[in-house]
C-alpha atoms as a PDB file:
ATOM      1  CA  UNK A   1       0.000   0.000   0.000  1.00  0.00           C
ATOM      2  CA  UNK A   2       2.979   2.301   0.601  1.00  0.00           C
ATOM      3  CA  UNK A   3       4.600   1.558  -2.896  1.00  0.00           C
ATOM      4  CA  UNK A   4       1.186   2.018  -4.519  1.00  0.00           C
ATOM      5  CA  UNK A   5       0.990   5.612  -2.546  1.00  0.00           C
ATOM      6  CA  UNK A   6       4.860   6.455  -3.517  1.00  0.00           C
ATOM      7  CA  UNK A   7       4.233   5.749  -6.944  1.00  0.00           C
ATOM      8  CA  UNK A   8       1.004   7.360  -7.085  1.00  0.00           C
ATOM      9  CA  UNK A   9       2.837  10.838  -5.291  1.00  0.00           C
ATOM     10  CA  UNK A  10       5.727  10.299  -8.034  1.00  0.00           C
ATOM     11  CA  UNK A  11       3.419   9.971 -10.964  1.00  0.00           C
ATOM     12  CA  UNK A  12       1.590  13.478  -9.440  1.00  0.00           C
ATOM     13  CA  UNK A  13       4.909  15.043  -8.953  1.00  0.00           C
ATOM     14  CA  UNK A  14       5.441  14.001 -13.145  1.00  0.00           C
ATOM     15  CA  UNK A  15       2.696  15.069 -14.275  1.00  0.00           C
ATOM     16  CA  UNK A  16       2.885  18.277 -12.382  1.00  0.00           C
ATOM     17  CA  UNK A  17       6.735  18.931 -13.670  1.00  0.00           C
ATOM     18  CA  UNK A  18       5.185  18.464 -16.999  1.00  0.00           C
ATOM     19  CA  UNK A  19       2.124  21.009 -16.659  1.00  0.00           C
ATOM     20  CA  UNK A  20       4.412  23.676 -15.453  1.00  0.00           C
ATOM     21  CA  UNK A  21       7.152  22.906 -18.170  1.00  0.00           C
ATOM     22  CA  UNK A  22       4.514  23.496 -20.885  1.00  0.00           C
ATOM     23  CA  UNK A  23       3.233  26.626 -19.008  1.00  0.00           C
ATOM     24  CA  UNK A  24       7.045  27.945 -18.910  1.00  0.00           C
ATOM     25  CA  UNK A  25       7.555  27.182 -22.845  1.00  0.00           C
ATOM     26  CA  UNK A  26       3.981  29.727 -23.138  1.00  0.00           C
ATOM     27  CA  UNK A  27       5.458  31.991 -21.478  1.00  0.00           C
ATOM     28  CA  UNK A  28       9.091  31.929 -23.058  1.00  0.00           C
ATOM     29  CA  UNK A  29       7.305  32.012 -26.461  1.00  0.00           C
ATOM     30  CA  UNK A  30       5.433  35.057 -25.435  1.00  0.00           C
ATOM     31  CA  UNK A  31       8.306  36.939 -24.115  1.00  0.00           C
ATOM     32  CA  UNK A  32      10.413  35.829 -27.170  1.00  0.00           C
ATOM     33  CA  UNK A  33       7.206  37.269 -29.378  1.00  0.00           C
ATOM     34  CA  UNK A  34       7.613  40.542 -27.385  1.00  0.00           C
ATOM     35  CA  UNK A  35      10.017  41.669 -24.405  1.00  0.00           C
ATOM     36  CA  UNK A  36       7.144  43.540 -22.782  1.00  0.00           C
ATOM     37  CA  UNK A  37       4.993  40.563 -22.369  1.00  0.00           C
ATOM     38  CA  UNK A  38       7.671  39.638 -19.143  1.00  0.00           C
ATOM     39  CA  UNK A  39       5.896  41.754 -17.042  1.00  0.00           C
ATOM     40  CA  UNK A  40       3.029  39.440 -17.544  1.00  0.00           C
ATOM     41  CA  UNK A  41       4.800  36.330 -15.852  1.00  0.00           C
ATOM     42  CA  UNK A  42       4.666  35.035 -13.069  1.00  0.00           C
ATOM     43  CA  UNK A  43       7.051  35.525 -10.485  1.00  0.00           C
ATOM     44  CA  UNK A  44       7.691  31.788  -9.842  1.00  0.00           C
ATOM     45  CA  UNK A  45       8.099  31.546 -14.324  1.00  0.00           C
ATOM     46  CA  UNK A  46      10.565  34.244 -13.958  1.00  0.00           C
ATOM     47  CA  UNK A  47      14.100  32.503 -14.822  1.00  0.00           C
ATOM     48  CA  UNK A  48      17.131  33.693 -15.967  1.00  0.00           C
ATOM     49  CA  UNK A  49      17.097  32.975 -19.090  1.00  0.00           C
ATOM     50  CA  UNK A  50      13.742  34.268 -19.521  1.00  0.00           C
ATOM     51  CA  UNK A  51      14.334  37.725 -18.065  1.00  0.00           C
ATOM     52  CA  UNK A  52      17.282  38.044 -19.956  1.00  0.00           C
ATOM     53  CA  UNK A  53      15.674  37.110 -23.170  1.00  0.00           C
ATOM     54  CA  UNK A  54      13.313  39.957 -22.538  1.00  0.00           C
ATOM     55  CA  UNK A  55      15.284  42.758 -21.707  1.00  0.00           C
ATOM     56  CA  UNK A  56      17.343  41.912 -25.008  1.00  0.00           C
ATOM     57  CA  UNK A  57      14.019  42.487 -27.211  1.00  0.00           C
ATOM     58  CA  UNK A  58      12.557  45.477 -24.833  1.00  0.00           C
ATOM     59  CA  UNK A  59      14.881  47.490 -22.347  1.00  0.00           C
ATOM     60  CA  UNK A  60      12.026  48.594 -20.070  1.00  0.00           C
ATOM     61  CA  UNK A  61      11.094  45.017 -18.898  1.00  0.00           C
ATOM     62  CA  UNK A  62      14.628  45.154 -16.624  1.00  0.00           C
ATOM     63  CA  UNK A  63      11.947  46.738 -13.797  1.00  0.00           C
ATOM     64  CA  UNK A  64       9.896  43.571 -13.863  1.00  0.00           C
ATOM     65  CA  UNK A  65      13.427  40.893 -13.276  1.00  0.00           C
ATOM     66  CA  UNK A  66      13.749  39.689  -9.751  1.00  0.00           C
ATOM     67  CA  UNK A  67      16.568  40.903  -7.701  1.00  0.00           C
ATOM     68  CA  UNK A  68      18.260  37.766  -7.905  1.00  0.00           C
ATOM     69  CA  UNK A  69      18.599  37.622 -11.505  1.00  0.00           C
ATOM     70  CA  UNK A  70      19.867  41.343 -11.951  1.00  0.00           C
ATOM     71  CA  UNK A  71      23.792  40.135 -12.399  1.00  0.00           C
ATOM     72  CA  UNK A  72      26.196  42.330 -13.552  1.00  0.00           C
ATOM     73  CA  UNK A  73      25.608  40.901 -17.190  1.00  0.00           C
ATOM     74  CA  UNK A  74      21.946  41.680 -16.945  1.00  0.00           C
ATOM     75  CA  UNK A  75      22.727  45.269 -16.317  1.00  0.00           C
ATOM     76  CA  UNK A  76      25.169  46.251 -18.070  1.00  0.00           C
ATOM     77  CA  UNK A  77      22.376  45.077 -20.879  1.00  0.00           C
ATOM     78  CA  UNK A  78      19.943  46.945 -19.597  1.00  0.00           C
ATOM     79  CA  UNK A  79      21.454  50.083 -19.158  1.00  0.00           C
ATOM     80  CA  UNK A  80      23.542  50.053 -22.286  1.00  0.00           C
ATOM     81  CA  UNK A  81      19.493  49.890 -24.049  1.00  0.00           C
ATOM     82  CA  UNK A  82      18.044  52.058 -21.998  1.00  0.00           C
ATOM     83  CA  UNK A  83      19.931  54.331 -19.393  1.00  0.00           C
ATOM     84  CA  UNK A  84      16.629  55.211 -17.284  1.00  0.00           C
ATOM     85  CA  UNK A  85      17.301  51.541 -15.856  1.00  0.00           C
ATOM     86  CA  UNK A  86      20.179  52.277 -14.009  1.00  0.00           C
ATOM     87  CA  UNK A  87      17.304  53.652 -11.068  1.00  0.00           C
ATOM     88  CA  UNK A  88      16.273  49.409 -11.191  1.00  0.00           C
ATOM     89  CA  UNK A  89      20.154  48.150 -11.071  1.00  0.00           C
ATOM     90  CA  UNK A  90      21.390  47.148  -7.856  1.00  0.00           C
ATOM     91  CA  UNK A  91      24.005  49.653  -5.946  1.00  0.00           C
ATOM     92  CA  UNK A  92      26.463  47.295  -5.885  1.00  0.00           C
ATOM     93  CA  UNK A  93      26.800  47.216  -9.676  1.00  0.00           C
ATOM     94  CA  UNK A  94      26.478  50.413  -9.998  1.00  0.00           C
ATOM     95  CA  UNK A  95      30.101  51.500 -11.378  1.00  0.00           C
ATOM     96  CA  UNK A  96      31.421  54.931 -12.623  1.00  0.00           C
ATOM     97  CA  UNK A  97      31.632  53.152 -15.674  1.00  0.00           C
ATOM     98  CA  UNK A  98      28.120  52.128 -16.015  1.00  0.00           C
ATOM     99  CA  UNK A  99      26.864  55.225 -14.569  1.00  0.00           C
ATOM    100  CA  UNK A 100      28.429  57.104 -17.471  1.00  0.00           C
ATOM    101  CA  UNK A 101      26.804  54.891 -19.980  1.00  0.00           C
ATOM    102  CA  UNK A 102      23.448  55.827 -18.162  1.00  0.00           C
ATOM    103  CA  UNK A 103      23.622  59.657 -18.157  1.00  0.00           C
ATOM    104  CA  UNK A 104      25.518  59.303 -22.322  1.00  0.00           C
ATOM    105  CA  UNK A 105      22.538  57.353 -23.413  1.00  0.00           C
ATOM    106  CA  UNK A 106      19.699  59.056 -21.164  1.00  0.00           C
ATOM    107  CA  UNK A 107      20.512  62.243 -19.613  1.00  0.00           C
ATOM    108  CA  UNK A 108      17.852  62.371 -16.797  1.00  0.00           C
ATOM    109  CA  UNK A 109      19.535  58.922 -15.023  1.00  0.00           C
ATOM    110  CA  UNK A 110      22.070  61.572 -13.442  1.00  0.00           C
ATOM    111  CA  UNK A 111      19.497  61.688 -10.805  1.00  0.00           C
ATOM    112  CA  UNK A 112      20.255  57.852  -9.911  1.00  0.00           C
ATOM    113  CA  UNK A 113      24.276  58.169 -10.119  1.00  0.00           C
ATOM    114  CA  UNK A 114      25.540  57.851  -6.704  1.00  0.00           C
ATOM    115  CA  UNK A 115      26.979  61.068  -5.625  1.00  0.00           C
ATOM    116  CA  UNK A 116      30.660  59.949  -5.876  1.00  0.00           C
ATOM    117  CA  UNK A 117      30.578  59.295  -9.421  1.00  0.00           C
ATOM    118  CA  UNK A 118      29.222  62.418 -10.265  1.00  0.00           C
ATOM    119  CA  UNK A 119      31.659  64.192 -11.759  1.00  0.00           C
ATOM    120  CA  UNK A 120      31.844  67.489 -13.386  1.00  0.00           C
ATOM    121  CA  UNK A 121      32.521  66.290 -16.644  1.00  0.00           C
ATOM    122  CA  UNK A 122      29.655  63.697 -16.048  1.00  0.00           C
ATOM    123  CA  UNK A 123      27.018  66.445 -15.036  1.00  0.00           C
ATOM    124  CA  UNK A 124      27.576  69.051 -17.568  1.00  0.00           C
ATOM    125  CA  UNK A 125      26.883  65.958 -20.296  1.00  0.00           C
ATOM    126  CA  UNK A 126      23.505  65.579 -18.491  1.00  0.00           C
ATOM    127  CA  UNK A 127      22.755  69.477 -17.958  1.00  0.00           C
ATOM    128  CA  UNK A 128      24.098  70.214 -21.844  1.00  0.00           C
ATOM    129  CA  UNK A 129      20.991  67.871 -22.450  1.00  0.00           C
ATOM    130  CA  UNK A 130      18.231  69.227 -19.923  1.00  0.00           C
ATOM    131  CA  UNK A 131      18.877  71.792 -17.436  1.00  0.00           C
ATOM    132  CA  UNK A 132      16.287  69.951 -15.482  1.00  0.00           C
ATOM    133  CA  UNK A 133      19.091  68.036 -14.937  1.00  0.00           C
ATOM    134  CA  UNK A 134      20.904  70.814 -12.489  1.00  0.00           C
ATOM    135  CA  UNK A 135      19.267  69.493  -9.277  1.00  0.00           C
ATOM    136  CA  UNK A 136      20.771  66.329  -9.303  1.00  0.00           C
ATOM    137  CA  UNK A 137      24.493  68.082  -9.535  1.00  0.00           C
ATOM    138  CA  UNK A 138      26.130  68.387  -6.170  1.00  0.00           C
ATOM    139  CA  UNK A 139      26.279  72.069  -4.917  1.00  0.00           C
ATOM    140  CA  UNK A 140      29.917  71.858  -5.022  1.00  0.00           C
ATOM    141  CA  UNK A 141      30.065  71.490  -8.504  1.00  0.00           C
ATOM    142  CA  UNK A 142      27.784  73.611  -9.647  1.00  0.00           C
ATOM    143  CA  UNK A 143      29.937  76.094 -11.325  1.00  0.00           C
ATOM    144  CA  UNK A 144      29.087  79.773 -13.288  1.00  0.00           C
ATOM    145  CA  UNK A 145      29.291  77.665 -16.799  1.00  0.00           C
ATOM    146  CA  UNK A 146      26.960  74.723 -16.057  1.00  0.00           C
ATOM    147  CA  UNK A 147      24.317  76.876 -14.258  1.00  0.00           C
ATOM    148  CA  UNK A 148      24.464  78.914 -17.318  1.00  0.00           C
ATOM    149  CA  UNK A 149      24.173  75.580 -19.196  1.00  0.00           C
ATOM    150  CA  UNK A 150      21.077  74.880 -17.159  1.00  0.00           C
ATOM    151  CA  UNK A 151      19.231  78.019 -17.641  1.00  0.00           C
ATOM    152  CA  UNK A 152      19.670  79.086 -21.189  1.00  0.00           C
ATOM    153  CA  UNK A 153      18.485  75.374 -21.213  1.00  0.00           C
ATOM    154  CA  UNK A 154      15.141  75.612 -18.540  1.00  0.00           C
ATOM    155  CA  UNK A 155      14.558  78.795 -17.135  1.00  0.00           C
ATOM    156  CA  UNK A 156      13.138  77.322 -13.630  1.00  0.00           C
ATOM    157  CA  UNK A 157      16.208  75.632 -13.377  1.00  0.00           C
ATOM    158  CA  UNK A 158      17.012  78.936 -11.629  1.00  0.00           C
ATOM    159  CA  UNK A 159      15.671  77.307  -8.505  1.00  0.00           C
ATOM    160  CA  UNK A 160      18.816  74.833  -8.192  1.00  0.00           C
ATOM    161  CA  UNK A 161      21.294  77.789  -8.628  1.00  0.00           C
ATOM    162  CA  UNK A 162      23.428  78.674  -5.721  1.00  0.00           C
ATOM    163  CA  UNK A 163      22.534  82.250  -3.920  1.00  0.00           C
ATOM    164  CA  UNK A 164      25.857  83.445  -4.793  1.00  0.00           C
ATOM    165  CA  UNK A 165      25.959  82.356  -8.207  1.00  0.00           C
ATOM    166  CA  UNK A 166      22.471  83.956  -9.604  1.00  0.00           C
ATOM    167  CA  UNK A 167      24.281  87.252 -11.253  1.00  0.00           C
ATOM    168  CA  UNK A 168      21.951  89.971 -13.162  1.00  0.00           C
ATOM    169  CA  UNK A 169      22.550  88.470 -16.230  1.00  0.00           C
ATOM    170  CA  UNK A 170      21.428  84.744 -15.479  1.00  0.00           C
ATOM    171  CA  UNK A 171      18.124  85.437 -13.738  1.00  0.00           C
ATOM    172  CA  UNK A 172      17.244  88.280 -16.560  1.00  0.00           C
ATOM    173  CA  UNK A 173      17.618  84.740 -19.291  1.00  0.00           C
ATOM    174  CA  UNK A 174      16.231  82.750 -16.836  1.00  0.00           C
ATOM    175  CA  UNK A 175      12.823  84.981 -16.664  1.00  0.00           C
ATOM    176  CA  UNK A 176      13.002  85.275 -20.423  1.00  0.00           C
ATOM    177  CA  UNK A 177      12.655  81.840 -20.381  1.00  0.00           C
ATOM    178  CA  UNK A 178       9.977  81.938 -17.629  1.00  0.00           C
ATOM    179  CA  UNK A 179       8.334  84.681 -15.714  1.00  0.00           C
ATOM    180  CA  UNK A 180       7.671  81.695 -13.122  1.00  0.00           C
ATOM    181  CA  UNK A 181      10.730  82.181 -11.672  1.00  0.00           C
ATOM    182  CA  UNK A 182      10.999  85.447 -10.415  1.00  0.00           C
ATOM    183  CA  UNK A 183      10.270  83.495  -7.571  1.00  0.00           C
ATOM    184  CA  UNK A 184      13.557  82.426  -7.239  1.00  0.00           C
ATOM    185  CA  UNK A 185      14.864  85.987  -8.359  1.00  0.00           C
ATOM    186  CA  UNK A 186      16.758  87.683  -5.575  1.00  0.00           C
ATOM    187  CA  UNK A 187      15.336  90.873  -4.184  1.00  0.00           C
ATOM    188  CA  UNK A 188      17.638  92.721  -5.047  1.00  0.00           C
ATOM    189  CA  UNK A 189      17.107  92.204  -8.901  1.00  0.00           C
ATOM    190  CA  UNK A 190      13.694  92.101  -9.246  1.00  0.00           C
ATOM    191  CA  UNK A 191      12.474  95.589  -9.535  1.00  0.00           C
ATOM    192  CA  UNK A 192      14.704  95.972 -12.802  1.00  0.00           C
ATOM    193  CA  UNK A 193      13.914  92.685 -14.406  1.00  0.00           C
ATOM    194  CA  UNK A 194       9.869  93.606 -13.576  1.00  0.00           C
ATOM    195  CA  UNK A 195      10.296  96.925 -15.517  1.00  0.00           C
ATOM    196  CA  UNK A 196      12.506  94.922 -18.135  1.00  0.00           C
ATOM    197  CA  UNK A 197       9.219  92.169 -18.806  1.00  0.00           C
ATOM    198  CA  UNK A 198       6.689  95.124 -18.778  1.00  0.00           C
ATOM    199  CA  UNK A 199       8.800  97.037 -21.356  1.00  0.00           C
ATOM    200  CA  UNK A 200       9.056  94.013 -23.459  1.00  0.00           C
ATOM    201  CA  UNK A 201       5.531  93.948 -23.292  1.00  0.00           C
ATOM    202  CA  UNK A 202       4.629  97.212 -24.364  1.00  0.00           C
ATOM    203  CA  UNK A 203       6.543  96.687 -27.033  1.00  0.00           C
ATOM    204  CA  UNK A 204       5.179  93.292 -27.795  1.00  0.00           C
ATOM    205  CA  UNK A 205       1.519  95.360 -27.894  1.00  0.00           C
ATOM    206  CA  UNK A 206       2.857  98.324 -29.756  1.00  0.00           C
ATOM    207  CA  UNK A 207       3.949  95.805 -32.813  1.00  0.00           C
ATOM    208  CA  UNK A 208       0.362  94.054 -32.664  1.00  0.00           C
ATOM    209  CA  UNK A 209      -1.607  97.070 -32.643  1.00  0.00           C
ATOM    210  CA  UNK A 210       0.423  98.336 -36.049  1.00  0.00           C
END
């Protein structure tokens, strides 16, 4: 009666080995079909190979691989495709080389550089792109050049500007660029570059109503 129960759990086991190997091969044909589709698996489906497969046909799927797949391989595949991944890769494997593949390919993964391998050379690449891209520079390397970078770039980048750095002449492009940040205009300033918009504005009116 034992034997016939072994045998019976061993013929279960089988069968269930084989229901779950045919449900893997849907799954690997899917994500073959499309990267995307990974984020459709299930966790326990998830394999190496699988994962990998995916972020090879579709970048963006690297958020949906499970920690314990994301090897050094895997992301140095994923970022070189698609820089914005470096916020998924694992600190550990974060390296100042990798990190300047990120911010080369896509700009805006600056903000997920760890601070030490931010360098200056690194962050005016990413602000020469998108002055958006001032915040995530360390205050100690935010020089005259690269918050002038910024600006011309995105006039409300005038709000990650150091005090000491925001001369006449950067917050009067910066409010060209916006009138929004007058906010971040010091006092000091602001009378003059008021009078400068509401000139500019006359004349702006004068020119429509000839």
């Amino acid at each position: 009666k034992k034997q016939w129960k072994d045998n019976k759990n061993k013929k279960e086991s089988n069968m269930k080995k084989i229901e779950e190997t045919k449900v893997y091969q849907k799954h690997l044909k899917a994500v073959k079909l499309v990267g995307w589709n990974l984020q459709f698996v299930p966790e326990k489906f998830r394999t190496y190979e699988l994962c990998y497969l995916a972020v090879k046909d579709w970048a963006k799927s690297f958020k949906y691989v499970p920690e314990e797949f994301k090897t050094k391989a895997m992301c140095e595949l994923a970022v070189t495709k698609n820089g914005f991944n470096l916020r998924f890769v694992p600190i550990k494997y974060r390296t100042k080389e990798l990190c300047e593949v990120a911010v080369k390919n896509f700009s805006y993964g600056l903000e997920f550089v760890p601070e030490k391998f931010r360098s200056p050379e690194l962050c005016q690449i990413a602000v020469k792109d998108s002055g958006w891209n001032l915040q995530y520079v360390p205050n100690h390397l935010k020089s005259p050049e690269i918050c002038y970078l910024a600006v011309e770039d995105y006039g409300q980048a005038l709000a990650w500007v150091p005090e000491k750095l925001k001369t006449f002449e950067l917050c009067e492009i910066a409010v060209s660029n916006s009138g929004y940040v007058l906010q971040y205009v010091p006092e000091e300033f602001k009378e003059e570059l008021l009078k400068k918009c509401h000139d500019i504005l006359n004349d702006i009116t004068l020119i429509k109503e000839k």
